[in-house]
Protein backbone atom coordinates (compact mmCIF):
# COMPACT_ATOMS: atom_id res chain seq x y z
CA UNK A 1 94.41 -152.34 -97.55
CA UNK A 2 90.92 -153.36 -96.87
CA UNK A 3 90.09 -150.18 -95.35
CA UNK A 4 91.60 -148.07 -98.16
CA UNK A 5 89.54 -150.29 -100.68
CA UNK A 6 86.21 -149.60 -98.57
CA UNK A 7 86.95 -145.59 -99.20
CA UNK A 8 87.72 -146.40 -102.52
CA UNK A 9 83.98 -148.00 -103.21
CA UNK A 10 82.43 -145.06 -101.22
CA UNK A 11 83.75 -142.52 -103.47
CA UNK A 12 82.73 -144.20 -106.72
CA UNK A 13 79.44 -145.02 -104.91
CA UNK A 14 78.81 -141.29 -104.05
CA UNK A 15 79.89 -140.36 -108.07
CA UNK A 16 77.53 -142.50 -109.31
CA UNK A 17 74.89 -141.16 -107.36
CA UNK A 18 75.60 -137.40 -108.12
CA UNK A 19 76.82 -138.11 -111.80
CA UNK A 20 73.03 -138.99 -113.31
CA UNK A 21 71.57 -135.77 -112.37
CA UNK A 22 72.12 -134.08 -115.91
CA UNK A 23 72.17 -137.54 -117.88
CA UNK A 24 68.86 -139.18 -116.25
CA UNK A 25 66.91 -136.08 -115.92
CA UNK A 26 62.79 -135.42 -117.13
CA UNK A 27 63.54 -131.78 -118.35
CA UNK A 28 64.80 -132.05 -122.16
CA UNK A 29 67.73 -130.32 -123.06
CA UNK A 30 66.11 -128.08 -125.43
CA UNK A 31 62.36 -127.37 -126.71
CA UNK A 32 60.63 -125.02 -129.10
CA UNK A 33 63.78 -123.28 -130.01
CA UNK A 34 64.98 -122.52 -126.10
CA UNK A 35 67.97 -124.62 -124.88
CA UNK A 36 69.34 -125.69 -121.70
CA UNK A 37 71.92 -123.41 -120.35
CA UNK A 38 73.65 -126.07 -117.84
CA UNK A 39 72.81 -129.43 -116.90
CA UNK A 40 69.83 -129.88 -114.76
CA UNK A 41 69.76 -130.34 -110.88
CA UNK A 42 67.70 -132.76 -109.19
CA UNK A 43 67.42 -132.55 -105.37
CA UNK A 44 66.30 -135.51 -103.69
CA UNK A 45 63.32 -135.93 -101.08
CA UNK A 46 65.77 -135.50 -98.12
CA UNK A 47 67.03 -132.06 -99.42
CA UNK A 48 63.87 -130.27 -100.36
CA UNK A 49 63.21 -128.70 -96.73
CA UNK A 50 65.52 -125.87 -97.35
CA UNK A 51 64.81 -125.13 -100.91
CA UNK A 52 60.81 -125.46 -100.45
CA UNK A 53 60.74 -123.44 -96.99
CA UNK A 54 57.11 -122.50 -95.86
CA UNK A 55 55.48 -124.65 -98.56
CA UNK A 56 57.35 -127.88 -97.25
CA UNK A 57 54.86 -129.30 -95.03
CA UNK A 58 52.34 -129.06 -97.88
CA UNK A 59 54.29 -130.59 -99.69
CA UNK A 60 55.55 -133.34 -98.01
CA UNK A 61 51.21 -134.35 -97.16
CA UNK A 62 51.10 -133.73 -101.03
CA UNK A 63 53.88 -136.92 -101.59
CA UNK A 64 56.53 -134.70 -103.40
CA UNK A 65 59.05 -137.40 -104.70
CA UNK A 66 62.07 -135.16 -106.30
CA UNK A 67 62.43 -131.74 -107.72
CA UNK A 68 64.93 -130.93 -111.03
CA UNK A 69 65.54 -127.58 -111.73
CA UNK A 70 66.99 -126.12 -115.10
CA UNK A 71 67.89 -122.73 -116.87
CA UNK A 72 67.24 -122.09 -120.40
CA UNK A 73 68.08 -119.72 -123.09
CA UNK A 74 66.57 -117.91 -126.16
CA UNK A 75 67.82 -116.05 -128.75
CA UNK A 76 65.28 -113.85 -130.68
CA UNK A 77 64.10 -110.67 -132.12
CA UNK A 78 63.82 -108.88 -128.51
CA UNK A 79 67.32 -110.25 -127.78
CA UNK A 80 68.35 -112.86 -125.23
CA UNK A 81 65.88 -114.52 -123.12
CA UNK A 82 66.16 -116.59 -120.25
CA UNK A 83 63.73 -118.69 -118.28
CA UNK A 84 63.88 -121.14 -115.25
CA UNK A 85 61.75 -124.16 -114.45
CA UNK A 86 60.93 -126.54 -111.66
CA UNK A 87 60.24 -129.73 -112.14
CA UNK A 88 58.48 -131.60 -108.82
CA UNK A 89 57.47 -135.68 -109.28
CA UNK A 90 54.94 -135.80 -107.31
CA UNK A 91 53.25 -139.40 -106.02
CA UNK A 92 50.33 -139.65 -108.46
CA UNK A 93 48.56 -137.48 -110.84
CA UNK A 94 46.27 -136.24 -107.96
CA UNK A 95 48.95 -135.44 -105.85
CA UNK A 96 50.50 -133.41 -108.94
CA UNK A 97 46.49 -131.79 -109.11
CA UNK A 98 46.70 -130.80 -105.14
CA UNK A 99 50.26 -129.26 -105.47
CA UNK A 100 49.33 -127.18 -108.26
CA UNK A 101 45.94 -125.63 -106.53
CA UNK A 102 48.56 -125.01 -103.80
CA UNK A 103 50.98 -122.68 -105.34
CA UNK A 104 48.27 -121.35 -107.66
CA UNK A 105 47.99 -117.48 -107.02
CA UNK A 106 45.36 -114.97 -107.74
CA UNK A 107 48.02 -113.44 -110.05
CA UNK A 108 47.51 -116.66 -112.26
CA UNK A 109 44.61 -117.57 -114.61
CA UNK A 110 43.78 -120.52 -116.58
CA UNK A 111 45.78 -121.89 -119.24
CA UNK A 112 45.91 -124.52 -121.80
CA UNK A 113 49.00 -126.25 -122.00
CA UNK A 114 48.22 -129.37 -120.42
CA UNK A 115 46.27 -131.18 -117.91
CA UNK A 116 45.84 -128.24 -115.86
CA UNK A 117 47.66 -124.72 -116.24
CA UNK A 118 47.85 -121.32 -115.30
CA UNK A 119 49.92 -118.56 -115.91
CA UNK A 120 50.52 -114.79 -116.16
CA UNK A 121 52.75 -112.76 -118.10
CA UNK A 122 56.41 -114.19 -115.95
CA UNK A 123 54.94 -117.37 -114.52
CA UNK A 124 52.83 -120.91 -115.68
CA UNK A 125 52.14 -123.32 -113.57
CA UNK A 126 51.23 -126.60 -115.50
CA UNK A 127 50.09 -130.12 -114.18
CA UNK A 128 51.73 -133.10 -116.42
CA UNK A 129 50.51 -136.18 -114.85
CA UNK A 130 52.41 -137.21 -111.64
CA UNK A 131 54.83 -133.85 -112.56
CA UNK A 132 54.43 -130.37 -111.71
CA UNK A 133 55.75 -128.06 -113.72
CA UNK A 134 57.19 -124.26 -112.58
CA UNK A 135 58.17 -122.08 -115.05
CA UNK A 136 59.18 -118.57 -114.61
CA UNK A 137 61.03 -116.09 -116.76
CA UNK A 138 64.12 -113.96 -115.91
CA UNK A 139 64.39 -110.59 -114.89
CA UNK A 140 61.98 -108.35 -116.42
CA UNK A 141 61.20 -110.68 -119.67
CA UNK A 142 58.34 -112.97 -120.30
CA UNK A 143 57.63 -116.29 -120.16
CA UNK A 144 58.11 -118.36 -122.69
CA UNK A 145 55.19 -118.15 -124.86
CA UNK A 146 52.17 -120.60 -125.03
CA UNK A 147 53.09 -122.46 -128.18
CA UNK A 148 56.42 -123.37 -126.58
CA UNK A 149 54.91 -124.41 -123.23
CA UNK A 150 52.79 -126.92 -125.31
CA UNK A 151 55.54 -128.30 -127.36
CA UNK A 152 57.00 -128.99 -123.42
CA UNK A 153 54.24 -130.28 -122.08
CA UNK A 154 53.46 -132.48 -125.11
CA UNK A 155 57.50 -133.88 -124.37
CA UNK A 156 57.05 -134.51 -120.58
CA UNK A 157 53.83 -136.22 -121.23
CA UNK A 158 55.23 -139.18 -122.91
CA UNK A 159 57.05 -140.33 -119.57
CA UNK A 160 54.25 -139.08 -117.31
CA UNK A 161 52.20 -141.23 -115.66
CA UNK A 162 48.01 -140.94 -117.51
CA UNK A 163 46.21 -142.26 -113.94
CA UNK A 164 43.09 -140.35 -113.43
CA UNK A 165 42.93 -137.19 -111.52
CA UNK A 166 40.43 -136.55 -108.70
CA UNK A 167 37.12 -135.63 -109.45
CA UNK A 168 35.64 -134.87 -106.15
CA UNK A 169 36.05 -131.29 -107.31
CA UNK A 170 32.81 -131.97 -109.52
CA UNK A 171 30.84 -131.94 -106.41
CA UNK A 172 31.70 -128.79 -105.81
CA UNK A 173 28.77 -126.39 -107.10
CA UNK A 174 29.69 -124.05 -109.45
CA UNK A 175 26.78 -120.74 -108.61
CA UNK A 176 28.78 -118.66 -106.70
CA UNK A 177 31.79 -119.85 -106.62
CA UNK A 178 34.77 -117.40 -106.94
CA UNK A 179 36.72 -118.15 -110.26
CA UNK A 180 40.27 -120.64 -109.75
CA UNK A 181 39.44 -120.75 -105.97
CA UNK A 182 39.20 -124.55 -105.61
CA UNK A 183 41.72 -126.37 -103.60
CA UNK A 184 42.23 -130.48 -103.80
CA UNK A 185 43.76 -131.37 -99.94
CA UNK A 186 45.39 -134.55 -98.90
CA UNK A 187 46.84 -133.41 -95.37
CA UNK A 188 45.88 -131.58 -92.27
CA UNK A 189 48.90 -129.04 -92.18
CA UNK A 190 48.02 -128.05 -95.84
CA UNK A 191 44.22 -128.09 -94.84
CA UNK A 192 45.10 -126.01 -92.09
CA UNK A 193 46.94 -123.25 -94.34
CA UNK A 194 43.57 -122.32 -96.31
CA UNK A 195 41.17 -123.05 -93.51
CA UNK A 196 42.66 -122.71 -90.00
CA UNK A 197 40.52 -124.70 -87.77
CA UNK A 198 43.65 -126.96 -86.16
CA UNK A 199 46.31 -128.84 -87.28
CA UNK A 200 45.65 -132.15 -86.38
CA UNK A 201 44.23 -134.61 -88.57
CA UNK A 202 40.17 -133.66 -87.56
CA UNK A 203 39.36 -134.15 -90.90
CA UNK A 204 40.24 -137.78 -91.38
CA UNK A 205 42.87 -138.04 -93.79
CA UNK A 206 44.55 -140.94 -92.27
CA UNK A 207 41.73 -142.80 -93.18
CA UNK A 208 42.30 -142.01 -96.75
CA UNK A 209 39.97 -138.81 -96.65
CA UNK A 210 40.52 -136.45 -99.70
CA UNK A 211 39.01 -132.74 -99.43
CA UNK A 212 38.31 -130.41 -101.91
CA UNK A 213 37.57 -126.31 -100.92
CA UNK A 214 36.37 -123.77 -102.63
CA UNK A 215 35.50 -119.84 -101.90
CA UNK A 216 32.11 -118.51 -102.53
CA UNK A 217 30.54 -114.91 -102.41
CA UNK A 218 27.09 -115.31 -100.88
CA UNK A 219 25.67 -111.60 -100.59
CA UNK A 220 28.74 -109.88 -100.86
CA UNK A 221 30.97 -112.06 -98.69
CA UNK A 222 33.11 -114.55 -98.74
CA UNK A 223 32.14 -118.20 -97.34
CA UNK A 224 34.43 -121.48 -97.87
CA UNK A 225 32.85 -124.80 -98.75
CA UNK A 226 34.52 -128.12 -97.99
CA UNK A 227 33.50 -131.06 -99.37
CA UNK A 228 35.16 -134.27 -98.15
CA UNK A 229 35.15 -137.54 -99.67
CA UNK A 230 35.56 -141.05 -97.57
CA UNK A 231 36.07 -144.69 -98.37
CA UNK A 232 32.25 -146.13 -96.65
CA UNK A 233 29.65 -144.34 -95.38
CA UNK A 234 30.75 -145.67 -92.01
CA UNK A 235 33.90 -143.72 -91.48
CA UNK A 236 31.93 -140.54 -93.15
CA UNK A 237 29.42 -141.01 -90.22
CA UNK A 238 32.22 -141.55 -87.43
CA UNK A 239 34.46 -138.39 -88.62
CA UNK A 240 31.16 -136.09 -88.86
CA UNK A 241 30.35 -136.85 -84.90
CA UNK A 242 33.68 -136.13 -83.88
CA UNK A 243 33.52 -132.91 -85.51
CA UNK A 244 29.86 -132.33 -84.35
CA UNK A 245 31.43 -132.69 -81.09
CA UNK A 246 34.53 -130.68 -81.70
CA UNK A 247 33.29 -127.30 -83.53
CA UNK A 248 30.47 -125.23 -82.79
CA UNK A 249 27.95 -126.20 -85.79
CA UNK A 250 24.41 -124.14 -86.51
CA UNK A 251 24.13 -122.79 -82.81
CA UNK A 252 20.74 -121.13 -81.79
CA UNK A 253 20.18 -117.48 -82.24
CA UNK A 254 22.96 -117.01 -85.12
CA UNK A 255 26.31 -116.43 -85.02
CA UNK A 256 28.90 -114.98 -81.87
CA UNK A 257 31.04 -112.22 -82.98
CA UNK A 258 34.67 -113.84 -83.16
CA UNK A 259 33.78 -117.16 -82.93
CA UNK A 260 34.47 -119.21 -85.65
CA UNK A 261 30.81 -121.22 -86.25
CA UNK A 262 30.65 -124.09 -88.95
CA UNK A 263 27.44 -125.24 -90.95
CA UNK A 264 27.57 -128.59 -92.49
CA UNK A 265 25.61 -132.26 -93.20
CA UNK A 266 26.28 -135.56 -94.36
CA UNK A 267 25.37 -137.32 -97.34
CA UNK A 268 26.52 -140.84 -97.56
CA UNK A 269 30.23 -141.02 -97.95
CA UNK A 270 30.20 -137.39 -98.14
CA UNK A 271 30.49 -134.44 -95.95
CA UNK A 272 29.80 -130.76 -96.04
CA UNK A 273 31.18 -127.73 -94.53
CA UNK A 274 30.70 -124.00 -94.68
CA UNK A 275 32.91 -121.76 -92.86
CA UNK A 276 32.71 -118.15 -92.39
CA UNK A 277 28.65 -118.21 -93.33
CA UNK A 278 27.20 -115.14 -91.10
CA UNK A 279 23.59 -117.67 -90.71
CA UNK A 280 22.47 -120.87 -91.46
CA UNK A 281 20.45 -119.22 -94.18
CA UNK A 282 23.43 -118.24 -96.26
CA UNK A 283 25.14 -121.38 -95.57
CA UNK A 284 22.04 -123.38 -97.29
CA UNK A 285 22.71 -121.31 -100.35
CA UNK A 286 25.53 -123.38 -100.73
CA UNK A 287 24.56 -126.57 -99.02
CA UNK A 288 21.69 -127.22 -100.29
CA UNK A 289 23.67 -127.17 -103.86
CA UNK A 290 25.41 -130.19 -102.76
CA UNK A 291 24.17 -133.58 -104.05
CA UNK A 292 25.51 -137.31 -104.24
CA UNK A 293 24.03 -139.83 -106.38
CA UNK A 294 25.54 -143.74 -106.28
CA UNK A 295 25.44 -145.46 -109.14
CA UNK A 296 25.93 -149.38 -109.55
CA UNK A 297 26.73 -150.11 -112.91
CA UNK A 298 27.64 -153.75 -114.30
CA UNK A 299 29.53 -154.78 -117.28
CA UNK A 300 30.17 -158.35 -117.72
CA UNK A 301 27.87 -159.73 -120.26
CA UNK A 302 23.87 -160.32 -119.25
CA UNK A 303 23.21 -164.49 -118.73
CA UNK A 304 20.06 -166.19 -118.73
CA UNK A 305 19.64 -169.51 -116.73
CA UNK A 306 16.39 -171.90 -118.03
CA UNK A 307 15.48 -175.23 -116.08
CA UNK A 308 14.40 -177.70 -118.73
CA UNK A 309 11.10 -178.87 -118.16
CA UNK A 310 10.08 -182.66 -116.68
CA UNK A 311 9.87 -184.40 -119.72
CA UNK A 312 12.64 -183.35 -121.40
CA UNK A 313 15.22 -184.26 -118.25
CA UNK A 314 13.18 -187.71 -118.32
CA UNK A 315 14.06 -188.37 -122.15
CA UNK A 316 17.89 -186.90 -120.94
CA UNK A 317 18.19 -189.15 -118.57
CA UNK A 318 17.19 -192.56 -120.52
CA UNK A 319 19.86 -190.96 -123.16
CA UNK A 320 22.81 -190.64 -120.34
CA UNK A 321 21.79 -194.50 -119.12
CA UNK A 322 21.97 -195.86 -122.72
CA UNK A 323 25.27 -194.02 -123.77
CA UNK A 324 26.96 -195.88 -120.55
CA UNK A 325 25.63 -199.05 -121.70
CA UNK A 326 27.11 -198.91 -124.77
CA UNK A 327 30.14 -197.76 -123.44
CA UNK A 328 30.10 -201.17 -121.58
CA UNK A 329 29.35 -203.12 -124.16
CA UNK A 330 32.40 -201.70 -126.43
CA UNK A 331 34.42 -201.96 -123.38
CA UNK A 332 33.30 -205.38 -122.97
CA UNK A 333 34.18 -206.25 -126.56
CA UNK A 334 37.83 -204.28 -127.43
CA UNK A 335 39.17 -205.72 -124.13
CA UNK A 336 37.58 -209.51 -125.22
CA UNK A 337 38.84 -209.16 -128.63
CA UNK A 338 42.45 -208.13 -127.21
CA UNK A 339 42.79 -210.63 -124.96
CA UNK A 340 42.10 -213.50 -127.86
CA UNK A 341 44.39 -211.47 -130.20
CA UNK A 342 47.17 -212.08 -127.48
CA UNK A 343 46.34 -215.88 -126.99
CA UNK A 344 46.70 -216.18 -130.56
CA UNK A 345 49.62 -214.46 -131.39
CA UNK A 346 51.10 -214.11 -127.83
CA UNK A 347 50.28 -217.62 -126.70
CA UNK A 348 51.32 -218.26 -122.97
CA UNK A 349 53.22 -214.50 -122.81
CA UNK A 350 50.31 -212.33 -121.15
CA UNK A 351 47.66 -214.32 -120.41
CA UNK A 352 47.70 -218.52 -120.18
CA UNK A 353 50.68 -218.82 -117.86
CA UNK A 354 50.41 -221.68 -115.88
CA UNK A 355 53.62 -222.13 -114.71
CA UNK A 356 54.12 -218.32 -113.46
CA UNK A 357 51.22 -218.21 -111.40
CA UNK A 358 51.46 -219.79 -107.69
CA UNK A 359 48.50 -220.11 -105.61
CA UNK A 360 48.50 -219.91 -101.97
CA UNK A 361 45.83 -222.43 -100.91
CA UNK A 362 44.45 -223.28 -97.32
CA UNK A 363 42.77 -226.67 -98.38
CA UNK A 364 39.34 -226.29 -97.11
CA UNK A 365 37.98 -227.45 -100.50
CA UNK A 366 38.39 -230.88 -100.98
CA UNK A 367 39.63 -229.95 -104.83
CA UNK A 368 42.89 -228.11 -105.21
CA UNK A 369 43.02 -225.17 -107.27
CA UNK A 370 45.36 -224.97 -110.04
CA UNK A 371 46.01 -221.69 -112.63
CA UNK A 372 44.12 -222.69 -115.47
CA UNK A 373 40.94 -222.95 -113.81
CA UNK A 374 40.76 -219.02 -114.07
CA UNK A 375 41.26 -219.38 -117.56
C-alpha cells in the first residue's frame, strides 16, 4: 500500500511539473492582432543541449536559464500568416546583451523594438531585459511587422528584469569599426568561437572578466579589437603577464607568415588586444583610440566641521558646571521636600521606623547605636 501510494505522489508530482508550461508561460497568448496557435513549450536548463546544438556551450557561459517556444497565427489581407518565436531567460540583462551579439548575423541590421534589436525581412532578434527574444516567420512569409514586434516587446517588458546592461562596449572606438560587429563575451568557449586563440580560460573570466570585440578595417583589412574589463587593476596586471608570456605580442622585424601575432597594452583595469594587425603600426590605429578615465564621484551631502575658539569653550564650560549645580540643588530640594511630605502624611510608613530597623553592632563605642539617630 505504501509503495503504491509513493507512485501515486510521483505521478501527480511529474503533472504538476509538466502541466504549467502553457498556464505560467512569458509569451502572451496573443499580441497586435496575431494569436497563439497551441500552448507554449518551455524546456528546462537540463534539456536545452539537444535543441541548442553548436550554440550550447555559448550558451551555457552566457547563463541561459529556460527557453519557451510558441507558434502564432495571422489572418490578413495576404492571407494566413504564421510566425514562431523563442523565448530564452537568460541570467541578467547582460547576459540577455551577450546572447543576442551571439546569434546576431550579418543578414540582420538594427532595429528598434526594444533594448536592442535586429532583424531582416523573416527574422528579429530583440533583447528584453534578462529575455531574448527569436522571432522568425514561416515558410516564405514575413515577419511580423515592426509595429507588432513593439506592441510585444512593450508586453514582455513589464515582467523583465530593468538592471543595467554592460557598457564596456563604449570603450570600444567607433573610427573604423565595421557596422553591428561588436560582441559582449562572458566565457572562454564563446570567446574562442569569434577569436580562436584556445579554449581555456586565458582571458580571465573566472575572475569575473567581461570582454567586448569588435572588427575593424584598417587599410583594407580586417583586424579584431578586444577590450577586456577586470575587477582591480591588480588582476588586470596579473592576466596581461600571463598572456605576455603565452602569445607572441609585437615581435621584432614584423609579422611571420602563419603565425598568429597579437598587439596589445594595459590601462588600469583594462586591457587591449589586436589580432590579425599585419604591424604594430596598424595595430596603433586602433590602440591608440583606446582610453580609460576613473572618476570618483561623491554624493552624500558636503559637511563642514568648525572648532569653536578658546573663549567661547571657556564661557561653555562655566555654563555646563552651573547647569549641574542646579541640577543638584533641585535634586537636593524635590527629594527633601518628599521625604517631609511622607513624615507628615506617611508618619512612621517610609521613613521614621524605629522598630523595623535592627542594627548589628560590635560595641567598640562606648554608646550604643539605636535607629533614630540616623534620623
Amino acid at each position: 500500500m505504501a509503495k503504491r501510494l509513493l507512485i501515486y505522489l510521483g505521478l501527480l508530482c511529474l503533472a504538476a511539473s509538466a502541466r504549467p508550461a502553457s498556464a505560467q508561460g512569458v509569451l502572451p497568448s496573443s499580441f497586435a492582432g496575431w494569436t497563439a496557435t497551441a500552448p507554449s513549450t518551455a524546456i528546462p536548463p537540463a534539456a536545452l543541449d539537444p535543441l541548442l546544438g553548436a550554440d550550447s556551450p555559448a550558451f551555457r557561459e552566457y547563463g541561459v536559464k529556460s527557453l519557451e517556444q510558441r507558434s502564432y497565427g495571422q489572418q490578413g489581407g495576404q492571407g494566413a500568416q504564421s510566425a514562431s518565436i523563442t523565448l530564452y531567460s537568460l541570467r541578467d540583462p547582460s547576459s540577455a546583451y551577450g546572447a543576442y551579439t551571439f546569434l546576431r548575423n550579418d543578414s540582420l541590421t538594427a532595429a528598434n523594438f526594444g533594448s536592442y534589436s535586429s532583424a531582416s525581412h523573416e527574422r528579429a532578434l530583440i533583447v528584453v531585459g534578462e529575455m531574448l527574444l527569436d522571432v522568425s516567420a514561416g515558410a516564405k512569409q514575413a515577419r511580423p511587422s515592426d509595429a507588432d514586434l513593439k506592441q510585444l516587446a512593450d508586453l514582455l517588458d513589464k515582467k523583465a528584469d530593468h538592471s543595467p546592461y554592460p557598457f564596456i562596449g563604449e570603450h570600444l572606438p567607433e573610427k573604423g569599426r565595421v557596422r553591428d560587429s561588436e560582441r559582449y563575451v562572458l566565457g572562454p568557449l564563446t570567446l574562442a568561437h569569434f577569436v580562436p586563440l584556445g579554449t581555456d580560460d586565458w582571458m580571465g573570466f573566472d575572475y569575473s572578466a567581461e570582454t567586448v570585440l569588435a572588427t575593424y578595417q584598417v587599410a583594407g583589412k580586417p583586424e579584431t579589437l578586444l577590450i577586456s574589463s577586470y575587477p582591480t587593476q591588480q588582476v588586470a596586471a596579473a592576466k596581461f603577464s600571463g598572456m605576455l608570456r603565452r602569445f607572441v605580442f609585437d615581435p621584432p622585424g614584423g609579422v611571420p607568415a602563419g603565425q598568429n601575432v597579437l598587439f596589445g597594452k594595459r590601462v588600469s583595469s583594462f586591457i587591449a588586444i589586436v589580432a590579425g594587425a599585419p604591424s604594430r603600426e596598424a595595430a596603433n590605429k586602433i590602440l591608440d583610440q583606446v582610453t580609460y578615465e576613473s572618476n570618483v564621484t561623491w554624493d552624500e551631502p558636503k559637511q563642514t566641521l568648525t572648532e569653536p575658539g578658546f573663549n567661547t569653550m571657556i564661557v561653555e564650560a562655566f555654563e555646563g558646571t552651573g547647569v549641574i549645580m542646579l541640577f543638584a540643588v533641585a535634586a537636593g530640594i524635590g527629594f527633601g521636600g518628599i521625604r517631609l511630605l511622607a513624615k507628615i502624611f506617611l508618619p512612621n510608613k517610609i521613613f521614621d521606623r524605629e522598630k523595623q530597623i535592627e542594627i548589628l553592632q560590635l560595641g567598640i563605642a562606648s554608646k550604643p547605636i539605636k535607629a533614630k539617630d540616623f534620623y
